[in-house]
PDB file of N, CA and C in Angstrom:
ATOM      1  N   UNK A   1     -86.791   5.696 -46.342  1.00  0.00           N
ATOM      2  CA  UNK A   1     -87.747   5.469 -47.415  1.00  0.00           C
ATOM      3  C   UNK A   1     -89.164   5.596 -46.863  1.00  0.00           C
ATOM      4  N   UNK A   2     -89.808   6.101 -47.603  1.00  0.00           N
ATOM      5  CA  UNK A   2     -91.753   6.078 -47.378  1.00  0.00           C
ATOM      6  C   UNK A   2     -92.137   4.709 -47.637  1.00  0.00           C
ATOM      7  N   UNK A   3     -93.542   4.908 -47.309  1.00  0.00           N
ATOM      8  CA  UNK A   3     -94.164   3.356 -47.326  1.00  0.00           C
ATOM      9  C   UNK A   3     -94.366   3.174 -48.726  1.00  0.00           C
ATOM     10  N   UNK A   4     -94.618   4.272 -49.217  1.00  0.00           N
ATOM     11  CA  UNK A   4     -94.973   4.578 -50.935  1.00  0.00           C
ATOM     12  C   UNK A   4     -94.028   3.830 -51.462  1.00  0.00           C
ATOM     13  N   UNK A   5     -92.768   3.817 -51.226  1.00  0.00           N
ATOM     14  CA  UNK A   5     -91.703   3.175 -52.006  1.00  0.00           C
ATOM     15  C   UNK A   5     -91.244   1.843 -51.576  1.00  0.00           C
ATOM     16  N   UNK A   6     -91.585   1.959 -49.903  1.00  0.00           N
ATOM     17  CA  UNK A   6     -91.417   0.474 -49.861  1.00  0.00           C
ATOM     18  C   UNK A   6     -92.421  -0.528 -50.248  1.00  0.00           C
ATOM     19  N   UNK A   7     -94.142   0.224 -50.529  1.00  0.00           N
ATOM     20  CA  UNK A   7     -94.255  -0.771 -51.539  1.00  0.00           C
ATOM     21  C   UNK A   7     -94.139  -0.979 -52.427  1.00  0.00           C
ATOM     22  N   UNK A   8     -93.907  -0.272 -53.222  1.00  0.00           N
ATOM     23  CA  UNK A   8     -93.317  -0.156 -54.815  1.00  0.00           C
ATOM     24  C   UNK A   8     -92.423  -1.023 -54.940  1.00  0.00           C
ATOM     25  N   UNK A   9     -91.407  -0.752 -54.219  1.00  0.00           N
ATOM     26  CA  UNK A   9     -90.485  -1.503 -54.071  1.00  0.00           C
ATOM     27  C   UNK A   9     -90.877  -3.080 -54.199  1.00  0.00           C
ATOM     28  N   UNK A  10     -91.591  -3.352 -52.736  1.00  0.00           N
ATOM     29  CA  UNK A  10     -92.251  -5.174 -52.772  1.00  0.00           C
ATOM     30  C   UNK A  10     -92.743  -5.260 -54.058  1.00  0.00           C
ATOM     31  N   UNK A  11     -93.959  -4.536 -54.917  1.00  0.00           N
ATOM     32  CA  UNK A  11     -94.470  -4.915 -55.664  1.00  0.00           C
ATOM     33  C   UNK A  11     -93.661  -5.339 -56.988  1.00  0.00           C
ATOM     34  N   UNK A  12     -92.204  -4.320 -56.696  1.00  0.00           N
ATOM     35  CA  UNK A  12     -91.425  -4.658 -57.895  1.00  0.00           C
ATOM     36  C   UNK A  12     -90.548  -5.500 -57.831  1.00  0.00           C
ATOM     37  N   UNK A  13     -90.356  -6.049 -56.912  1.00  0.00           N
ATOM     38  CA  UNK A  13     -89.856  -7.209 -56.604  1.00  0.00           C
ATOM     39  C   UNK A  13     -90.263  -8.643 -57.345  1.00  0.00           C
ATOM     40  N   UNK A  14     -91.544  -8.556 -56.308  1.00  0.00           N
ATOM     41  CA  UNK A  14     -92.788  -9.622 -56.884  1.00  0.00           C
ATOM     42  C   UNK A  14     -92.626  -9.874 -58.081  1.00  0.00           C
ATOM     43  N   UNK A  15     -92.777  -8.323 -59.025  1.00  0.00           N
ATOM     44  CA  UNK A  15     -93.196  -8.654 -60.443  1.00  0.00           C
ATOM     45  C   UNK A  15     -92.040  -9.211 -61.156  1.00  0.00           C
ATOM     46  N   UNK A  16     -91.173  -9.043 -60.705  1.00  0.00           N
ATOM     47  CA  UNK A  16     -90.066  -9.599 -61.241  1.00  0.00           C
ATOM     48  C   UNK A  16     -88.940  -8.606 -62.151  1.00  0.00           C
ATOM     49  N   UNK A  17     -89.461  -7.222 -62.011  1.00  0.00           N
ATOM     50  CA  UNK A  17     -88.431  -6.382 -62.177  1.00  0.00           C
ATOM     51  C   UNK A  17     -87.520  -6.010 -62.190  1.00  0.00           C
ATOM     52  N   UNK A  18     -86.264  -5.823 -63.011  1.00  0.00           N
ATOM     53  CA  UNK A  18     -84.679  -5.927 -63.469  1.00  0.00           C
ATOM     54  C   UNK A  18     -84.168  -4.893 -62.271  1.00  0.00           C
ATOM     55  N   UNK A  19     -85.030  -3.832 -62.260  1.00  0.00           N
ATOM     56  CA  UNK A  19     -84.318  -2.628 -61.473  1.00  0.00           C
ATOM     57  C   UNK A  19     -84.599  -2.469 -59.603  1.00  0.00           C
ATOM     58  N   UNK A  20     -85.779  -3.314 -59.492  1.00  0.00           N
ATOM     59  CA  UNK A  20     -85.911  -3.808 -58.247  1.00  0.00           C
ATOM     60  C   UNK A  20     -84.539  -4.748 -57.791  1.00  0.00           C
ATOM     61  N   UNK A  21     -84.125  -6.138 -58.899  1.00  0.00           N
ATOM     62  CA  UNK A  21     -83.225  -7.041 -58.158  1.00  0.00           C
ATOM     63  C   UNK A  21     -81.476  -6.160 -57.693  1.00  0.00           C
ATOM     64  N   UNK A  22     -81.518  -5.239 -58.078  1.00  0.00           N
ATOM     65  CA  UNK A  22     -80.445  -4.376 -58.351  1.00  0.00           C
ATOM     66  C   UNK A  22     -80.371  -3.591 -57.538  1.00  0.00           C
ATOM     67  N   UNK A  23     -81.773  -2.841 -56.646  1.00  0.00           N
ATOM     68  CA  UNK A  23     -81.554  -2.100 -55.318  1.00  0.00           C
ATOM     69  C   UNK A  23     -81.863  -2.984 -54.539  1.00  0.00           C
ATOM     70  N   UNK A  24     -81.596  -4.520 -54.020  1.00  0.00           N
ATOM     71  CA  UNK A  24     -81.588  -4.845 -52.705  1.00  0.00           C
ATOM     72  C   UNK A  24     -79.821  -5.284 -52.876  1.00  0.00           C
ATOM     73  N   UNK A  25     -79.779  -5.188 -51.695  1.00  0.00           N
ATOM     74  CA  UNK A  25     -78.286  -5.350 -50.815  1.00  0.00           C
ATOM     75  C   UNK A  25     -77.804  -6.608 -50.991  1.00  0.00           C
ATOM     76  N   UNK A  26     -76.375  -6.526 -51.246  1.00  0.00           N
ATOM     77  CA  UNK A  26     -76.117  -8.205 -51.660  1.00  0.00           C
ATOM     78  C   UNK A  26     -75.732  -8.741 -50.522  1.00  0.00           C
ATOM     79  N   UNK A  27     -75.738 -10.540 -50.776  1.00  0.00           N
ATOM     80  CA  UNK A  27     -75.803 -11.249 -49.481  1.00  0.00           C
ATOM     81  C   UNK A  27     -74.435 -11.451 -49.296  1.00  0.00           C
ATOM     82  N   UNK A  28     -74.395 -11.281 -48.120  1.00  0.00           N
ATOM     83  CA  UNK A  28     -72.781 -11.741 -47.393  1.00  0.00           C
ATOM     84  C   UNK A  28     -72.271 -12.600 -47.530  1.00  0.00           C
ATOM     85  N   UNK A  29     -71.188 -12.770 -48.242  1.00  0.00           N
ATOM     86  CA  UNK A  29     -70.408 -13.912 -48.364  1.00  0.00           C
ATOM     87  C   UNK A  29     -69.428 -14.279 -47.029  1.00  0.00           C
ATOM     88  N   UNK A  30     -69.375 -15.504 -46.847  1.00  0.00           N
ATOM     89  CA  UNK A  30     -68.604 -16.192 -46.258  1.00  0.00           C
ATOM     90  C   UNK A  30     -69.202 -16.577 -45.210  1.00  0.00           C
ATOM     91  N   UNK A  31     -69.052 -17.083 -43.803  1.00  0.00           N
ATOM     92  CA  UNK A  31     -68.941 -18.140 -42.992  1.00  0.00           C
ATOM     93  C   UNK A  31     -69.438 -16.709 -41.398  1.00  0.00           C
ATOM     94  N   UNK A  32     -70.559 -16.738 -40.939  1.00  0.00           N
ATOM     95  CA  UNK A  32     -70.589 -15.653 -39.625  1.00  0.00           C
ATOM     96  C   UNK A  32     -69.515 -16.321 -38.682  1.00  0.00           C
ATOM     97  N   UNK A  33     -69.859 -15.657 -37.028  1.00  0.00           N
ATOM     98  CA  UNK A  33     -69.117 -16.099 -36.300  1.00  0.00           C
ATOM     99  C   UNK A  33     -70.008 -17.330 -35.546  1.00  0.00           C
ATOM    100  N   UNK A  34     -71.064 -17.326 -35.641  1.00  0.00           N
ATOM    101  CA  UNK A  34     -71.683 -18.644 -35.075  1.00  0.00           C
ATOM    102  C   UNK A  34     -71.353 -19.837 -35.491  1.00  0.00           C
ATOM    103  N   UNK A  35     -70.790 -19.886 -36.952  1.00  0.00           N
ATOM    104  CA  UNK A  35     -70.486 -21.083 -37.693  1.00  0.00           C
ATOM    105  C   UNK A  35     -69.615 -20.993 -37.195  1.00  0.00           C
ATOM    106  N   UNK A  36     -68.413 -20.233 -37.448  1.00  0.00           N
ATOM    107  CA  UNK A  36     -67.031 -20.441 -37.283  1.00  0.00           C
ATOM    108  C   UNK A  36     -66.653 -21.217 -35.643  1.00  0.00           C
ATOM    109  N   UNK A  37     -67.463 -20.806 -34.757  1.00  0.00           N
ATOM    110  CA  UNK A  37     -67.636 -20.757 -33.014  1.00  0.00           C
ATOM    111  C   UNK A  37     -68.088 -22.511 -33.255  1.00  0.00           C
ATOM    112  N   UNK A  38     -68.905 -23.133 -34.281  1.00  0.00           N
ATOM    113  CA  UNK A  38     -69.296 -24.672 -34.207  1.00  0.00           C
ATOM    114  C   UNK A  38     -68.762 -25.286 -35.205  1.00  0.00           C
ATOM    115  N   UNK A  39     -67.399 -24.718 -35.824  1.00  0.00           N
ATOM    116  CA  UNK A  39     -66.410 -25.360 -36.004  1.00  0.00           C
ATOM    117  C   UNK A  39     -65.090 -25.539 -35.440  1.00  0.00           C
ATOM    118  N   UNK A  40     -65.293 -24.769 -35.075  1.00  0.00           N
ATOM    119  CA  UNK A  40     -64.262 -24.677 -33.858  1.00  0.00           C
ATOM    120  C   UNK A  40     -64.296 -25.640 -32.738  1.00  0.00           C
ATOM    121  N   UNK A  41     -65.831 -25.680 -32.293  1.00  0.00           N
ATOM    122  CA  UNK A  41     -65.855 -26.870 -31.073  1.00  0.00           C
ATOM    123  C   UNK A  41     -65.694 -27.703 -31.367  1.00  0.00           C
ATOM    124  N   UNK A  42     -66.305 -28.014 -33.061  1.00  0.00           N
ATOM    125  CA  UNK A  42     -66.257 -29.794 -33.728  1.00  0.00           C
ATOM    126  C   UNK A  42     -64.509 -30.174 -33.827  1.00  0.00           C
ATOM    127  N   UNK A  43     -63.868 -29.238 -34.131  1.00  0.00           N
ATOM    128  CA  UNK A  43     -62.531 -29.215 -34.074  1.00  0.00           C
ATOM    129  C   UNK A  43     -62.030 -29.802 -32.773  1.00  0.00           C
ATOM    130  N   UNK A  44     -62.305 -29.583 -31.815  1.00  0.00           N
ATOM    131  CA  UNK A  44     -61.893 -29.472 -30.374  1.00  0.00           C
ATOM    132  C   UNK A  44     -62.477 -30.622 -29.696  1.00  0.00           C
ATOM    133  N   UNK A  45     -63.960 -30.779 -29.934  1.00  0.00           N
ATOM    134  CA  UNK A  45     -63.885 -32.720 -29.877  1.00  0.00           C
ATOM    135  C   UNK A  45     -63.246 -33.478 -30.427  1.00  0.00           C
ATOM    136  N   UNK A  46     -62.890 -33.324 -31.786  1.00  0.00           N
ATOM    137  CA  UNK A  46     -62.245 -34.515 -32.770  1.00  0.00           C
ATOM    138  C   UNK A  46     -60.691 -34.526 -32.154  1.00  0.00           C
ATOM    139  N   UNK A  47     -59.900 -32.982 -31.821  1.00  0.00           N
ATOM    140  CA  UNK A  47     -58.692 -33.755 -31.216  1.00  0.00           C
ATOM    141  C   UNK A  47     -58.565 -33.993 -30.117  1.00  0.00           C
ATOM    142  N   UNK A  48     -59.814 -34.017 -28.871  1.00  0.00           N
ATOM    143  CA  UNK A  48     -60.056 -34.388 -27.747  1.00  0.00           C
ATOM    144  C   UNK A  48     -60.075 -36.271 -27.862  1.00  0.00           C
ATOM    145  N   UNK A  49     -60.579 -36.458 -28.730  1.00  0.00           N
ATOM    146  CA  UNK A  49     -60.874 -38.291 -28.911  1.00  0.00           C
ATOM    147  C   UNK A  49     -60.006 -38.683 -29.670  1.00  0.00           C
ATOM    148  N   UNK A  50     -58.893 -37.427 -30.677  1.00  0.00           N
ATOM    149  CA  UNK A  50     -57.646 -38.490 -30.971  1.00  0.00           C
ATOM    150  C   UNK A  50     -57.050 -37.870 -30.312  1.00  0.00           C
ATOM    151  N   UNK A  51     -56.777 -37.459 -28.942  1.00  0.00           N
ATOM    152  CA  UNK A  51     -55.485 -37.503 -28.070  1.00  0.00           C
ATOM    153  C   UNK A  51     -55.961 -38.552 -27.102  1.00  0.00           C
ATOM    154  N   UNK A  52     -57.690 -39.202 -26.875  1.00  0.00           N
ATOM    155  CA  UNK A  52     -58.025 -40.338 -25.928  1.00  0.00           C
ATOM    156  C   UNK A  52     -57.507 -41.439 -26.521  1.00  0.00           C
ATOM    157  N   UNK A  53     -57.522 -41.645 -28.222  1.00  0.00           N
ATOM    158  CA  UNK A  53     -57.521 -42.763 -28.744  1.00  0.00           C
ATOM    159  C   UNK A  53     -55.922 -43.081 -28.502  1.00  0.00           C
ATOM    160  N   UNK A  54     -55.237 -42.237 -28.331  1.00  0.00           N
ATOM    161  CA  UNK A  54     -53.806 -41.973 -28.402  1.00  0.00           C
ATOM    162  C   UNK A  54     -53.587 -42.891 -27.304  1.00  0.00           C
ATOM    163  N   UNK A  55     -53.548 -42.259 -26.330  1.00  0.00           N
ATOM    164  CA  UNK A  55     -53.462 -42.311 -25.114  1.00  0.00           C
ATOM    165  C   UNK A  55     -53.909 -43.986 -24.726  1.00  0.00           C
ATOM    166  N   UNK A  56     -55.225 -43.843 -24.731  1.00  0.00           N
ATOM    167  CA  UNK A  56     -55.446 -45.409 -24.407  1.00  0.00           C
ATOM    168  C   UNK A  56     -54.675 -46.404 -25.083  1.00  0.00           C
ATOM    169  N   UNK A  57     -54.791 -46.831 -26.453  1.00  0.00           N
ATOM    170  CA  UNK A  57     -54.360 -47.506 -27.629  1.00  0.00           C
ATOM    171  C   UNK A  57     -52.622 -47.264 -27.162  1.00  0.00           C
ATOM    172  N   UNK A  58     -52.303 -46.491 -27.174  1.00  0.00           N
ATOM    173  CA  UNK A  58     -50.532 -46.612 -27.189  1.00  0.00           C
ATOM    174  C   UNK A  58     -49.531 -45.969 -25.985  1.00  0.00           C
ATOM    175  N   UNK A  59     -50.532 -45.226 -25.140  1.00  0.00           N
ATOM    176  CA  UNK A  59     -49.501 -44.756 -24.050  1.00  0.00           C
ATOM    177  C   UNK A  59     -50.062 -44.941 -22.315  1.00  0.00           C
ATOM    178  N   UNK A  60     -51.050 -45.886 -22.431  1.00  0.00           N
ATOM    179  CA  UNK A  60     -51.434 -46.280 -21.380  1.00  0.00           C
ATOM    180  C   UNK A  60     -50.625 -47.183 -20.881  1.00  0.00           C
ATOM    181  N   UNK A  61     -50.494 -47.572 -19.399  1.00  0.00           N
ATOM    182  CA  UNK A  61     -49.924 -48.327 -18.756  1.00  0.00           C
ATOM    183  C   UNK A  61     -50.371 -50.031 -19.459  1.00  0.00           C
ATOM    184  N   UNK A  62     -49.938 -50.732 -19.764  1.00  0.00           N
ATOM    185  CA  UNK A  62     -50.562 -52.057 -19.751  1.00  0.00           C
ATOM    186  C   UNK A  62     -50.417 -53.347 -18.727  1.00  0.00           C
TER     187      UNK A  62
END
């Protein structure tokens, strides 16, 4: 694209133009891999402290 159109473009944006919201790119649905990567760890603490809670609480020596 030229600059000609990419401002046209911004300006038609701005103004609030039907046919501007229609040529930008739609947003990605779902979850990237960065999220998925810090649910994963939160995952991996939580059954790290219930296999401690385990462990201490019921299969430790007493």
């Amino acid at each position: 694209m030229s600059r000609e159109k990419n401002e046209q473009r911004a300006l038609d944006i701005v103004a609030g133009r039907a046919d501007a919201a229609t040529a930008t790119a739609p947003k990605k649905a779902g979850l990237g891999g960065l999220e998925k990567a810090g649910i994963a760890l939160w995952l991996l603490v939580l059954l790290g402290g219930a296999l401690a809670a385990v462990y201490f609480l019921v299969l430790a020596p007493k």
